[in-house]
N, C-alpha and C. Protein backbone atom coordinates (compact mmCIF):
# COMPACT_ATOMS: atom_id res chain seq x y z
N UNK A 1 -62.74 78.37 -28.69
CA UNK A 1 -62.71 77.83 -27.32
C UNK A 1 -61.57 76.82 -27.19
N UNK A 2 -60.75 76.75 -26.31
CA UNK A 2 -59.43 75.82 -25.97
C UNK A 2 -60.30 74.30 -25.73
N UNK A 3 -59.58 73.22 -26.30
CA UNK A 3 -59.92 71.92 -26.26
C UNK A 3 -60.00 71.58 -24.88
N UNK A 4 -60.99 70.71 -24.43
CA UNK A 4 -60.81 70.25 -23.24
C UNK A 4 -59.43 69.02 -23.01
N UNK A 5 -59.01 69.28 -21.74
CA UNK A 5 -57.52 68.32 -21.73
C UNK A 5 -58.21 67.07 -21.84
N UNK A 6 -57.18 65.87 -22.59
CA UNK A 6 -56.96 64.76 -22.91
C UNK A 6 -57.09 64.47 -21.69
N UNK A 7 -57.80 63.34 -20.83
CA UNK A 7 -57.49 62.70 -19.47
C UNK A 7 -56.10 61.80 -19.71
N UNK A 8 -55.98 61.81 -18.68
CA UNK A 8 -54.03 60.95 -18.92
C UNK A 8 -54.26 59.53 -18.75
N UNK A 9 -53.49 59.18 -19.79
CA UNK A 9 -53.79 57.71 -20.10
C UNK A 9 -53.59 56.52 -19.30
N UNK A 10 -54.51 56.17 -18.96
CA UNK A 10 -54.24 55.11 -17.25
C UNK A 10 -53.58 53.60 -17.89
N UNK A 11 -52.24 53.49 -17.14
CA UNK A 11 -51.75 52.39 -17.29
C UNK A 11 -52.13 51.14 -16.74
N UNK A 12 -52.64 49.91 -17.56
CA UNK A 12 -53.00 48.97 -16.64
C UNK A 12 -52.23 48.54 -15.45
N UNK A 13 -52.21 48.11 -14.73
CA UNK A 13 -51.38 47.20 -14.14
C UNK A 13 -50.94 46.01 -14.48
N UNK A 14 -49.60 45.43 -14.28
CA UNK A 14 -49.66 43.91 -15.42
C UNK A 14 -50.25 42.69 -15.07
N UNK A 15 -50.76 42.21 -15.78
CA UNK A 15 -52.01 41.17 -15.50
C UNK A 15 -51.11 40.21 -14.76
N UNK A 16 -51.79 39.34 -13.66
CA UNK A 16 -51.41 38.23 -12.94
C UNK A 16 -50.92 37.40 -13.90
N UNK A 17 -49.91 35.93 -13.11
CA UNK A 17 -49.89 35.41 -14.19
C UNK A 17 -50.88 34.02 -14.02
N UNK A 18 -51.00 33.86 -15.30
CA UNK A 18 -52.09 33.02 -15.36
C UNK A 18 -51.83 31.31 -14.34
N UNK A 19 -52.61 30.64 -14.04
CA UNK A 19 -52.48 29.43 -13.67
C UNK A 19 -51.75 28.77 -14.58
N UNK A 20 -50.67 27.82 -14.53
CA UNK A 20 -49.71 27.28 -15.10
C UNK A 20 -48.61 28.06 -16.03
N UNK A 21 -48.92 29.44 -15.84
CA UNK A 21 -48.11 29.98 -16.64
C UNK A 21 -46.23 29.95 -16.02
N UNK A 22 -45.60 30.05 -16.90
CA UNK A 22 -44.28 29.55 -16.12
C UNK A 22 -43.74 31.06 -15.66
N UNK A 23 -43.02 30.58 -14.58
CA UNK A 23 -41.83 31.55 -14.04
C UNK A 23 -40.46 31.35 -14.16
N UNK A 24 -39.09 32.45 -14.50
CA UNK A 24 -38.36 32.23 -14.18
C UNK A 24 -37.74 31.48 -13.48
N UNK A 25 -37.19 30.63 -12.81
CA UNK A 25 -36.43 29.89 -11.99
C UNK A 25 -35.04 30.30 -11.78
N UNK A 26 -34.62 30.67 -10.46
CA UNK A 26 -33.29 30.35 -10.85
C UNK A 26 -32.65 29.73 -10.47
N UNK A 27 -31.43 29.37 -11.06
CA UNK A 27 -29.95 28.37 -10.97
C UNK A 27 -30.28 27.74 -9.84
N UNK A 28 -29.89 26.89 -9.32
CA UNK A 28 -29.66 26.14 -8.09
C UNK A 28 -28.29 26.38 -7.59
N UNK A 29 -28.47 26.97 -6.32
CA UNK A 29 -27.28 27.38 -5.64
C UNK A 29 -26.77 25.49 -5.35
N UNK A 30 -25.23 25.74 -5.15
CA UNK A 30 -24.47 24.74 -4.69
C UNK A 30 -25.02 23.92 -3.68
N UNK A 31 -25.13 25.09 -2.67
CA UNK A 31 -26.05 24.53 -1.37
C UNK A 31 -26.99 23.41 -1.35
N UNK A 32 -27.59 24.17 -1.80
CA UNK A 32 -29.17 23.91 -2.06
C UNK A 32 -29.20 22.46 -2.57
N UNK A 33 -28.85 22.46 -4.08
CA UNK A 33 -28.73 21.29 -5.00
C UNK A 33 -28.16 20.34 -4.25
N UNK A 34 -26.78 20.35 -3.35
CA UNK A 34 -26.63 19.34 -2.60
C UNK A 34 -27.29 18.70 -2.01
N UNK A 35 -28.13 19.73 -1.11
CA UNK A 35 -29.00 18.96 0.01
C UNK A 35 -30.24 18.45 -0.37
N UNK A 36 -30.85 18.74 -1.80
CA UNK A 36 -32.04 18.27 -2.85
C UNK A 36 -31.44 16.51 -2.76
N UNK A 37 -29.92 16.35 -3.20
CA UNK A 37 -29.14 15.27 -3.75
C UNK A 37 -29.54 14.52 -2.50
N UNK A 38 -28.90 14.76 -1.29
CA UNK A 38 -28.62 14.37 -0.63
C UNK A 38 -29.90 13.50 0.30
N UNK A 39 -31.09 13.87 0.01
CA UNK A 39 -32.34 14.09 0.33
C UNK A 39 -33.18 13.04 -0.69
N UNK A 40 -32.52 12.81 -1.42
CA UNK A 40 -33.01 12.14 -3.22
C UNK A 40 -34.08 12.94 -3.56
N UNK A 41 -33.96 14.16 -3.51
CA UNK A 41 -35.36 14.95 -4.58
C UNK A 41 -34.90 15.34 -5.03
N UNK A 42 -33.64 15.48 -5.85
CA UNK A 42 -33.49 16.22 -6.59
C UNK A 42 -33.66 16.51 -8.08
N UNK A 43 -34.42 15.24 -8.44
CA UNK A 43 -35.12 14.88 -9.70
C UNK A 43 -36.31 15.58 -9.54
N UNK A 44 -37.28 15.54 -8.41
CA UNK A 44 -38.64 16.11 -8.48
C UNK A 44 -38.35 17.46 -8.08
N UNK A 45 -36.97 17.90 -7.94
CA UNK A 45 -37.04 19.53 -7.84
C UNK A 45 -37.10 19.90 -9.22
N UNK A 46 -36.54 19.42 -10.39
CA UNK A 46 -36.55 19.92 -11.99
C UNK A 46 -37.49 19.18 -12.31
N UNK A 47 -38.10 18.47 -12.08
CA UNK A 47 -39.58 18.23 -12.58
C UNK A 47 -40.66 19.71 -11.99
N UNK A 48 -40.16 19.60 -10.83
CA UNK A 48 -41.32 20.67 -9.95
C UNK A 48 -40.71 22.69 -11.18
N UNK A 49 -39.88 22.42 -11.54
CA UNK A 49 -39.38 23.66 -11.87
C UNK A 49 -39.85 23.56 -13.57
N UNK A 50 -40.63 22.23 -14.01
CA UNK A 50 -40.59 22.43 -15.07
C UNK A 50 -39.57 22.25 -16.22
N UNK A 51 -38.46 21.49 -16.17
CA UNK A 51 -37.72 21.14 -16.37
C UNK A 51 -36.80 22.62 -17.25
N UNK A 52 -37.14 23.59 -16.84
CA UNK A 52 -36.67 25.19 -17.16
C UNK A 52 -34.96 24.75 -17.34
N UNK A 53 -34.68 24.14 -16.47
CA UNK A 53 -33.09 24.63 -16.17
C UNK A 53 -32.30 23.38 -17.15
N UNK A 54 -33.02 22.67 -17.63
CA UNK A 54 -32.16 21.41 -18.41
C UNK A 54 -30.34 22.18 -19.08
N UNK A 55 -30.92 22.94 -19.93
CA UNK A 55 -29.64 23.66 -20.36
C UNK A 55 -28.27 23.90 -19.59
N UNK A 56 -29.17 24.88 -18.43
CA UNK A 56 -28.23 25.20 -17.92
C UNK A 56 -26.99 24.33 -16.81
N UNK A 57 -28.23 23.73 -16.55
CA UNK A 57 -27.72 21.87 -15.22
C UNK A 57 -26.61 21.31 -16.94
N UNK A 58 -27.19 21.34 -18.08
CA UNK A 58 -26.37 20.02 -18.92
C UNK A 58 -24.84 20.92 -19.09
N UNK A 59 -25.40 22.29 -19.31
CA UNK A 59 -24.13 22.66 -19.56
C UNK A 59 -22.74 22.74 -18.43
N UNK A 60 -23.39 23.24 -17.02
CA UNK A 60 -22.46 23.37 -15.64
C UNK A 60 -22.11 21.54 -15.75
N UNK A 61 -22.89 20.89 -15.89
CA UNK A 61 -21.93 19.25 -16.10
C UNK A 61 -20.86 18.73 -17.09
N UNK A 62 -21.75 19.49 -18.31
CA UNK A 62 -20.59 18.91 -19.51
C UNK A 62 -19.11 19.69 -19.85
N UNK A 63 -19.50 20.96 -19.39
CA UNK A 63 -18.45 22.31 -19.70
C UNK A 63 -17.68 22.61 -18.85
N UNK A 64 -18.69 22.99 -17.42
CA UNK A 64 -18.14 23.47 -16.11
C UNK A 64 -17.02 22.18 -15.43
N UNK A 65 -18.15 21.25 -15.51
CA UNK A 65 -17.57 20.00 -14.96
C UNK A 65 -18.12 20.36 -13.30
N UNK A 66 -18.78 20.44 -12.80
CA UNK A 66 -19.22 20.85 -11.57
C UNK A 66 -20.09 19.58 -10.78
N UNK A 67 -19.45 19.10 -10.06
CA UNK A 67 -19.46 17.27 -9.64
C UNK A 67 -21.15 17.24 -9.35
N UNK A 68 -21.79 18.15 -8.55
CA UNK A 68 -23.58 18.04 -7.83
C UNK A 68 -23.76 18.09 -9.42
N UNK A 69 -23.75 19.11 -10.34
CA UNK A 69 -24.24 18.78 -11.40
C UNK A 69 -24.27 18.01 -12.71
N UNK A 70 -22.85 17.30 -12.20
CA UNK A 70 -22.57 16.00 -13.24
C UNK A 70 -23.43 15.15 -12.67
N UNK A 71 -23.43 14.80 -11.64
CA UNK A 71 -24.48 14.05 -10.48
C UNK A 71 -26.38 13.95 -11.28
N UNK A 72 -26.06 15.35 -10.97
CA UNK A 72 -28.16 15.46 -11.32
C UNK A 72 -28.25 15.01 -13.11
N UNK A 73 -27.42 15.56 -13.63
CA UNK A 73 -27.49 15.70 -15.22
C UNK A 73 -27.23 14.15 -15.24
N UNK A 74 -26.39 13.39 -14.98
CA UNK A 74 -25.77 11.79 -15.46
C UNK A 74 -27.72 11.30 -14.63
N UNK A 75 -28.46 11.33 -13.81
CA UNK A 75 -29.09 11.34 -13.16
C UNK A 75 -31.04 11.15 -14.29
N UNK A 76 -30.49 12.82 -14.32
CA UNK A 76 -31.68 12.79 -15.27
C UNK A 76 -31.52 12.28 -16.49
N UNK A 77 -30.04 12.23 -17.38
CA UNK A 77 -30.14 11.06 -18.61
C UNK A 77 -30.90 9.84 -18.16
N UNK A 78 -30.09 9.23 -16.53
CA UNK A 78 -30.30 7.35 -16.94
C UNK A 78 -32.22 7.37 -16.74
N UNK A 79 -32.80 8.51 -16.08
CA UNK A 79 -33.85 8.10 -16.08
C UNK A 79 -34.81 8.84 -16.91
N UNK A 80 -34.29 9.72 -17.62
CA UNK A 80 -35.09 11.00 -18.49
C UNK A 80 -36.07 11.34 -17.98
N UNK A 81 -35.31 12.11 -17.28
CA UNK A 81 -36.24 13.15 -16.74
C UNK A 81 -35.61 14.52 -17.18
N UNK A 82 -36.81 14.86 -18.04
CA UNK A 82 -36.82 16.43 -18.71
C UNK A 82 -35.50 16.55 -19.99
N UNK A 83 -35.52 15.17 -20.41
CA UNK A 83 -34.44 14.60 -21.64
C UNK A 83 -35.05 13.40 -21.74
N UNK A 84 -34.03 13.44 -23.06
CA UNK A 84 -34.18 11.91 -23.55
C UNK A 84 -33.47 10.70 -22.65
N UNK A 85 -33.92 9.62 -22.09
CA UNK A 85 -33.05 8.88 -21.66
C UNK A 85 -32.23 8.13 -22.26
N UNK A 86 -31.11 8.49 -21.94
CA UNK A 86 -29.92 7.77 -22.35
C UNK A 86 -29.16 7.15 -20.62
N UNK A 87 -29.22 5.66 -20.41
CA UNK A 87 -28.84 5.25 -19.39
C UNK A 87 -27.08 5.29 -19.22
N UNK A 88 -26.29 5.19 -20.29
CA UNK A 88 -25.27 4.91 -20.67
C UNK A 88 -24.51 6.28 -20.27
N UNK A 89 -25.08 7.12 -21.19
CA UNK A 89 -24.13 8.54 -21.17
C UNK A 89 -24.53 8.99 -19.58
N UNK A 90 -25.49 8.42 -19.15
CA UNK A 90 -26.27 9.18 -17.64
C UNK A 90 -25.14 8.46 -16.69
N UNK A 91 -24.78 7.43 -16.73
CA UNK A 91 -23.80 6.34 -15.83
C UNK A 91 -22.34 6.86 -15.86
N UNK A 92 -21.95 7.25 -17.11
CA UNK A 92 -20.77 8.09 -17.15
C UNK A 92 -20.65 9.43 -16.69
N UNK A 93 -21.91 10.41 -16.69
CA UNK A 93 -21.98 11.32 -15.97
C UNK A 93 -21.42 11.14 -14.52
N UNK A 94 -22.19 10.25 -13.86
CA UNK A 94 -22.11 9.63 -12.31
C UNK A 94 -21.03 9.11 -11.92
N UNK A 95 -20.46 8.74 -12.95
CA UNK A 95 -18.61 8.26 -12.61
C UNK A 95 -17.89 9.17 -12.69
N UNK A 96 -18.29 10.40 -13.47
CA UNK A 96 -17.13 11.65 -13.59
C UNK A 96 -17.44 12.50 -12.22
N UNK A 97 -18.96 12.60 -11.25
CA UNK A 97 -18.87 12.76 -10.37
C UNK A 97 -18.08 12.06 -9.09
N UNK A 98 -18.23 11.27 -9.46
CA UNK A 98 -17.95 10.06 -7.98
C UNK A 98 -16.22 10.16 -8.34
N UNK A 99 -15.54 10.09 -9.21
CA UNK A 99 -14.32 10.53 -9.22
C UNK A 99 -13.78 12.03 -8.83
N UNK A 100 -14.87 12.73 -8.77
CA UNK A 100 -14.15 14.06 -8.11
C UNK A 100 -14.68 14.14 -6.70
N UNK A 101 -14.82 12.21 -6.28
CA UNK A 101 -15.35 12.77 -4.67
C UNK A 101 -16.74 12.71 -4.23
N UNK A 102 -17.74 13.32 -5.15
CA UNK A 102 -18.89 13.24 -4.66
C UNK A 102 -19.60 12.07 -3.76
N UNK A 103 -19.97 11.82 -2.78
CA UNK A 103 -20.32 11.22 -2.19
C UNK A 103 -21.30 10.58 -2.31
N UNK A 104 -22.63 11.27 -2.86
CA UNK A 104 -23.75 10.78 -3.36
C UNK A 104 -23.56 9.90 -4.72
N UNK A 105 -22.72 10.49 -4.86
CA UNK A 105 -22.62 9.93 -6.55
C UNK A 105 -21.63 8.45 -6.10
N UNK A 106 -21.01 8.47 -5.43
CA UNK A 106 -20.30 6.87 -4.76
C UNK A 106 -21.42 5.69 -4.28
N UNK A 107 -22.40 6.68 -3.42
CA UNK A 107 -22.97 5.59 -2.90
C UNK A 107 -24.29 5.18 -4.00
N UNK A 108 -24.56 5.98 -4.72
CA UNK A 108 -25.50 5.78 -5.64
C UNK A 108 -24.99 4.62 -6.58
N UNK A 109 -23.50 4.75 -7.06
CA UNK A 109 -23.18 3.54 -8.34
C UNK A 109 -22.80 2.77 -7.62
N UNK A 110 -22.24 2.46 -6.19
CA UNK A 110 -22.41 1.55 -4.97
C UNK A 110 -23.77 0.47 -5.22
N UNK A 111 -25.25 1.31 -5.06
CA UNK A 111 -25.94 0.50 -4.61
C UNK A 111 -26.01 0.50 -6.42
N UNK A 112 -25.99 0.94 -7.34
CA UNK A 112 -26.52 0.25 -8.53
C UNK A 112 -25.83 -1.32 -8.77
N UNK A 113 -24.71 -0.96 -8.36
CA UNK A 113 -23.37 -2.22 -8.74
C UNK A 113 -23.97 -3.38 -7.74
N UNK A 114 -24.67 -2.99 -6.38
CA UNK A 114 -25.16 -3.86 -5.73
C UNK A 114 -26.41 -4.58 -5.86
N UNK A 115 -26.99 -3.97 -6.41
CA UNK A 115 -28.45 -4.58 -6.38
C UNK A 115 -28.42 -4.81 -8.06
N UNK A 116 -27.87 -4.15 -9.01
CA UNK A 116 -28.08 -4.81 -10.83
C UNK A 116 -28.63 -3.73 -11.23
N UNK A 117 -29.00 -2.23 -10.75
CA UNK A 117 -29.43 -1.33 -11.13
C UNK A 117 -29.29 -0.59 -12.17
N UNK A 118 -29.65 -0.88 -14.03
CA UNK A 118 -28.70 0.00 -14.90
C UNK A 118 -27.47 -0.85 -15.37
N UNK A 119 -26.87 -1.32 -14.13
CA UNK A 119 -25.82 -1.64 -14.56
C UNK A 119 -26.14 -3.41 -14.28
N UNK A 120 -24.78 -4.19 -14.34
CA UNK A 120 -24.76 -5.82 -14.02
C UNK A 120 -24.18 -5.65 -12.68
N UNK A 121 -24.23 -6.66 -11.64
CA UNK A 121 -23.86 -6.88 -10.31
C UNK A 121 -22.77 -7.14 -10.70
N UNK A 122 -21.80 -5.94 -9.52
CA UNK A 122 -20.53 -6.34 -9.30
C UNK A 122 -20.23 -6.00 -7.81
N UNK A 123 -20.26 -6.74 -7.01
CA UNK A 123 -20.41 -7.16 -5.57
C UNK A 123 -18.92 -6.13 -5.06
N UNK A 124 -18.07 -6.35 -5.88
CA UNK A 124 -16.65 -6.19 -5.40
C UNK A 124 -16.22 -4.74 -5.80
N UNK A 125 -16.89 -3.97 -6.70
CA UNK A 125 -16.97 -2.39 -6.93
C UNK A 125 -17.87 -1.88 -6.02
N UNK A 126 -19.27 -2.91 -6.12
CA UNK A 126 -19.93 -2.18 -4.98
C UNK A 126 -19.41 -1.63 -3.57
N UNK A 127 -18.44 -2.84 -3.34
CA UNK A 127 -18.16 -2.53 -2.16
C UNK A 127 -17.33 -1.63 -2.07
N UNK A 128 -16.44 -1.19 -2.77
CA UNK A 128 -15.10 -0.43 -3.13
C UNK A 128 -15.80 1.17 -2.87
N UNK A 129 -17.07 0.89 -3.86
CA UNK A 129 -17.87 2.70 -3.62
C UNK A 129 -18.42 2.95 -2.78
N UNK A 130 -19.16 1.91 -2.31
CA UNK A 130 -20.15 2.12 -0.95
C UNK A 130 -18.98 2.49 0.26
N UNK A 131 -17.92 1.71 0.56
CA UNK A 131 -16.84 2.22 2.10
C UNK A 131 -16.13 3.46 1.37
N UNK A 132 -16.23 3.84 0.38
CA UNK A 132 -15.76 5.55 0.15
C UNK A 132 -16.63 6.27 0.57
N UNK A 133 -18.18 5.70 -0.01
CA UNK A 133 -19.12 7.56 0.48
C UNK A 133 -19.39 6.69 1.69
N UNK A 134 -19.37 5.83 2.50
CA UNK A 134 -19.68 6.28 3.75
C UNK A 134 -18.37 7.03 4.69
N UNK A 135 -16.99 6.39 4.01
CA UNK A 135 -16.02 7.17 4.57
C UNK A 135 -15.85 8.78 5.03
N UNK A 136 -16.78 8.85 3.46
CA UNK A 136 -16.96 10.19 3.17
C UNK A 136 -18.31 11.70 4.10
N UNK A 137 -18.87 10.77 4.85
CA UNK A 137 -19.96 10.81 5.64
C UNK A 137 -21.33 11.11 5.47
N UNK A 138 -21.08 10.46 4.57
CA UNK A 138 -22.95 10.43 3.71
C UNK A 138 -23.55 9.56 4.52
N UNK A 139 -24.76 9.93 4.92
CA UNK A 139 -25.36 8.85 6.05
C UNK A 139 -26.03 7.67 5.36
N UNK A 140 -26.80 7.76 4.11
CA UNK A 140 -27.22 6.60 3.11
C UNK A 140 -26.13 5.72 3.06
N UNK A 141 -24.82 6.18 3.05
CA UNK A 141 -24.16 5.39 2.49
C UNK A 141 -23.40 4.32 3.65
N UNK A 142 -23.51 5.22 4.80
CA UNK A 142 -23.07 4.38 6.05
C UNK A 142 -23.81 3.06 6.59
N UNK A 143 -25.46 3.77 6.60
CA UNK A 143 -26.40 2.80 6.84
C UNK A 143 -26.08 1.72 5.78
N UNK A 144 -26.02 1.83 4.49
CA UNK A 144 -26.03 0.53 3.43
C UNK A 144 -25.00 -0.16 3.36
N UNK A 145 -23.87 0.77 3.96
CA UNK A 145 -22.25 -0.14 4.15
C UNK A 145 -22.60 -1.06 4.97
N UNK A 146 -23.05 -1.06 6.48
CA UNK A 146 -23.36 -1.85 7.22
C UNK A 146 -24.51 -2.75 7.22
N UNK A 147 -25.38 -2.51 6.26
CA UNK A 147 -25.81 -3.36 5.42
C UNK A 147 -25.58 -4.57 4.45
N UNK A 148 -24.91 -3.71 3.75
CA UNK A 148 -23.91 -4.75 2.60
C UNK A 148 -23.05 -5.51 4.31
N UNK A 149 -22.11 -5.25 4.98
CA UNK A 149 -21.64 -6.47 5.63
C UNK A 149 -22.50 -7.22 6.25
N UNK A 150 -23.49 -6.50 6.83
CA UNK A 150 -24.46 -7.83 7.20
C UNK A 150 -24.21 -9.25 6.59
N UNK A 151 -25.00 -8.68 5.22
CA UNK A 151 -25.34 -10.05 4.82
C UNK A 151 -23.79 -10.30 4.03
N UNK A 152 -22.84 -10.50 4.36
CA UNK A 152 -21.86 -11.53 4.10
C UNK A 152 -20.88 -10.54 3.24
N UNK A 153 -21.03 -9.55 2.95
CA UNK A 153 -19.89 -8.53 2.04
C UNK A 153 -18.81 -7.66 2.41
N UNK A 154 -17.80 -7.60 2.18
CA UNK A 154 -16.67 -6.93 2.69
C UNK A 154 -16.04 -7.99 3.81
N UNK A 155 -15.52 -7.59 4.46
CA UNK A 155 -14.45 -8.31 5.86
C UNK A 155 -14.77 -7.83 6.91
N UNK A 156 -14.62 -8.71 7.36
CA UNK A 156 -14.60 -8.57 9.41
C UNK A 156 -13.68 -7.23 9.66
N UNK A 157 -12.69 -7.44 8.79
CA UNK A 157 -11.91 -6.12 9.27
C UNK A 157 -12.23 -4.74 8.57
N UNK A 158 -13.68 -4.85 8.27
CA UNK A 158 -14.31 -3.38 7.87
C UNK A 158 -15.35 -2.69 9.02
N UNK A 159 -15.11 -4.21 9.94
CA UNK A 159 -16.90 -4.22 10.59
C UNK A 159 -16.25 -2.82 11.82
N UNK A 160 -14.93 -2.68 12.47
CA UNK A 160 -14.71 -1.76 13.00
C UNK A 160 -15.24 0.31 12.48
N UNK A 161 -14.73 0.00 11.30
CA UNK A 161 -14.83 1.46 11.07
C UNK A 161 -16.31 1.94 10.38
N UNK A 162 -16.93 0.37 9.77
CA UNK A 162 -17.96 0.66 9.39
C UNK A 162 -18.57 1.10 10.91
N UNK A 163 -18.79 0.24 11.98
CA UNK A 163 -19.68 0.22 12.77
C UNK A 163 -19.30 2.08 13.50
N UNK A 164 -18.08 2.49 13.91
CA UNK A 164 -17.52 3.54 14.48
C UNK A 164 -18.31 4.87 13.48
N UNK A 165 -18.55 4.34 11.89
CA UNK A 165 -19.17 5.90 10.95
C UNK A 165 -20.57 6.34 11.47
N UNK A 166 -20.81 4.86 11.84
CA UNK A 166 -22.59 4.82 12.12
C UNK A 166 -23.10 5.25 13.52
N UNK A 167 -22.25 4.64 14.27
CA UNK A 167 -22.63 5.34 15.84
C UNK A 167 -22.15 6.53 15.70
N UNK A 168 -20.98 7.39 15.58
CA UNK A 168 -21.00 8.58 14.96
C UNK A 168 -21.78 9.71 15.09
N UNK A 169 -22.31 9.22 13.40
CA UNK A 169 -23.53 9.69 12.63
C UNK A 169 -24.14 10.36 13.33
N UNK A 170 -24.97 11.75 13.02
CA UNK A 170 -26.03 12.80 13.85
C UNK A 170 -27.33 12.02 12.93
N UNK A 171 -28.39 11.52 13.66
CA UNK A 171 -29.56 10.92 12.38
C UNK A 171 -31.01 11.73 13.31
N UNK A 172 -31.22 12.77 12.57
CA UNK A 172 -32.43 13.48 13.31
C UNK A 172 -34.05 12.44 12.85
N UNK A 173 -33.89 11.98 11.86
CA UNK A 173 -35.15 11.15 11.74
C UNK A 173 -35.32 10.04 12.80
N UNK A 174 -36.36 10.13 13.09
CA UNK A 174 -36.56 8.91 14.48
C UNK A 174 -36.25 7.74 14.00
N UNK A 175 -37.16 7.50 12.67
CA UNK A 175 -37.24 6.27 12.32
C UNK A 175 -35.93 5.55 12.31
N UNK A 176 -35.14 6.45 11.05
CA UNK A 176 -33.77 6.07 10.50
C UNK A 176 -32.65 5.98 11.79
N UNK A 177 -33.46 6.38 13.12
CA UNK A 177 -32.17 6.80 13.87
C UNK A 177 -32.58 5.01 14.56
N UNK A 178 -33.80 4.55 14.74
CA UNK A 178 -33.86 3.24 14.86
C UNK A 178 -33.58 2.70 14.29
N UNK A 179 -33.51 2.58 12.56
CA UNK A 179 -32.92 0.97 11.93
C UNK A 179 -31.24 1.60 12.24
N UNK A 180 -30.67 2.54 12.36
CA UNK A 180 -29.09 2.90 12.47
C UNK A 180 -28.91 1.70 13.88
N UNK A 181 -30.05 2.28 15.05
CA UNK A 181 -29.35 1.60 16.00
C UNK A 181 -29.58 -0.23 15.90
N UNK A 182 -30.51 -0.39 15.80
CA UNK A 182 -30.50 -1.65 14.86
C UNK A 182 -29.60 -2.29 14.20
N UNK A 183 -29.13 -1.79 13.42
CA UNK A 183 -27.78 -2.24 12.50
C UNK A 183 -26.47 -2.17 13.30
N UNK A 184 -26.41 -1.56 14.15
CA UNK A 184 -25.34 -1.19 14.92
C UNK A 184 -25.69 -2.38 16.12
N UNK A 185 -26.60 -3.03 16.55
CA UNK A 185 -26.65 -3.95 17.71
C UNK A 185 -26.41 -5.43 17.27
N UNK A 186 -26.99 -5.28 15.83
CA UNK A 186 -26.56 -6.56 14.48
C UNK A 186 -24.95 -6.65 14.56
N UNK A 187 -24.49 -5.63 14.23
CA UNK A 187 -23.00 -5.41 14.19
C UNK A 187 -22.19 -5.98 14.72
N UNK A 188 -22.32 -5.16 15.91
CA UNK A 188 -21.86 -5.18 17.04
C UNK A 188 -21.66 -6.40 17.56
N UNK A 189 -22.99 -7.50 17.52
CA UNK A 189 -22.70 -9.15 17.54
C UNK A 189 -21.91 -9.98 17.02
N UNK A 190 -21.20 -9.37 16.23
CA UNK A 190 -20.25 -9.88 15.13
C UNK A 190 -18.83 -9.53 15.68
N UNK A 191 -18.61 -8.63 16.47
CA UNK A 191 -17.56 -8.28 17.02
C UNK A 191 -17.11 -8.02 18.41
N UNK A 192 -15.85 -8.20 18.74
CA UNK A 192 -15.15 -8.42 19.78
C UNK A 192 -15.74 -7.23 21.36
N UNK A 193 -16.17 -7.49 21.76
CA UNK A 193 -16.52 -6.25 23.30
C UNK A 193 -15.82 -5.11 22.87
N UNK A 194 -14.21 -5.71 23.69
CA UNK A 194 -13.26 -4.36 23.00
C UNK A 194 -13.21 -3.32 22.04
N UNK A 195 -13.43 -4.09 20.59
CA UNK A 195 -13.46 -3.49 19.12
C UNK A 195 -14.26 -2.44 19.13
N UNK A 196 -15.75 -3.34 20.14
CA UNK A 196 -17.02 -2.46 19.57
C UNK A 196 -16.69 -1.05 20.68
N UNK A 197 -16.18 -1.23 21.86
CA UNK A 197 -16.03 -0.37 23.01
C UNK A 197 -15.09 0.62 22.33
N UNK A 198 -13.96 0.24 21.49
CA UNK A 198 -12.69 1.26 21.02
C UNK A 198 -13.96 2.12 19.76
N UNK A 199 -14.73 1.06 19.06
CA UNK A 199 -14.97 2.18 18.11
C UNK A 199 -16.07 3.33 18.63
N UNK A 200 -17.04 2.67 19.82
CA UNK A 200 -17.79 3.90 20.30
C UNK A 200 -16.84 5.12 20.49
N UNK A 201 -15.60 4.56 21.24
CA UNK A 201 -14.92 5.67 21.81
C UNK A 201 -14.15 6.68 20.49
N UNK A 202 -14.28 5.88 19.60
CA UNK A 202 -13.51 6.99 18.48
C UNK A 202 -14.52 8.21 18.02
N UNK A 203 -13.98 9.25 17.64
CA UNK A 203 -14.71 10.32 16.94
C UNK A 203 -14.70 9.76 15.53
């Protein structure tokens, strides 16, 4: 008598993945990572990812030289996150950004130099980095420029272009769009009708 057929061998389907089990991640587009930076999450985005991408973020900083990711990497040394902290090598990261421009990375060793952050107060670098990234049109950095002159830093003859970055400025947060105008009515007291009238009128 002929064997009865073998039934055909049923393939599972592949099991879910478990609760905490990890996933791939990938790379952080340019985009993206900017606006994480720009936003300051961009530490709790590689925490949130599991710190998966350390490699690849250390290597696009140390090899590539790629300024957002000299930024995050100098970033996650000074505070170790998903590394060892090293504050030192993390601070030099942030200067090799802020020298190719980065903006975040200006106003960030701005306010460290200003407030003693990491580093020792130096009032007179601070100021040097902070009127670059707001030049540069980072809105953190505009609001804190006009900050820092408030209380007594930089010159009268900054208070024009500082005040002109800030009225400017597009600020969709309500809040932030009140202390902007705030700072700008502070300002503004400090300076000439005219000055303040020429810098509304500038783009």
């Amino acid at each position: 008598m002929p064997k009865p057929a073998e039934p055909a061998a049923v393939v599972a389907p592949p099991a879910p993945l478990a609760v905490g089990e990890l996933q791939a991640v990938p790379l952080y587009r340019q985009d993206e990572l900017l606006n994480w930076i720009e936003q300051g999450r961009h530490l709790t985005q590689v925490k949130q990812d599991r710190c998966q991408l350390t490699q690849d973020i250390e290597a696009r900083a140390s090899v590539m030289k790629i300024p957002a990711y000299q930024f995050l990497w100098g970033d996650m040394l000074a505070w170790g996150v998903c590394t060892k902290p090293n504050a030192e090598i993390g601070v030099q990261y942030m200067w090799e950004a802020a020298n190719q421009g980065l903006a975040p990375a200006l106003e960030q060793l701005g306010r460290y130099y200003w407030k003693g952050t990491l580093v020792q107060k130096d009032l007179v670098r601070a100021e040097t980095l902070m009127r670059e990234a707001a030049s540069l049109g980072f809105l953190r950095a505009r609001i804190e420029w006009v900050e820092m002159l408030l209380q007594g830093m930089g010159s009268p003859l900054d208070y024009e272009d500082a005040y002109r970055w800030l009225h400017g400025s597009v600020i969709g947060d309500k809040a932030l769009h009140q202390k902007a105008a705030t700072l700008l009515n502070r300002l503004g007291n400090r300076m000439p009708a005219n000055v303040v009238a020429r810098a509304k009128a500038m783009p």
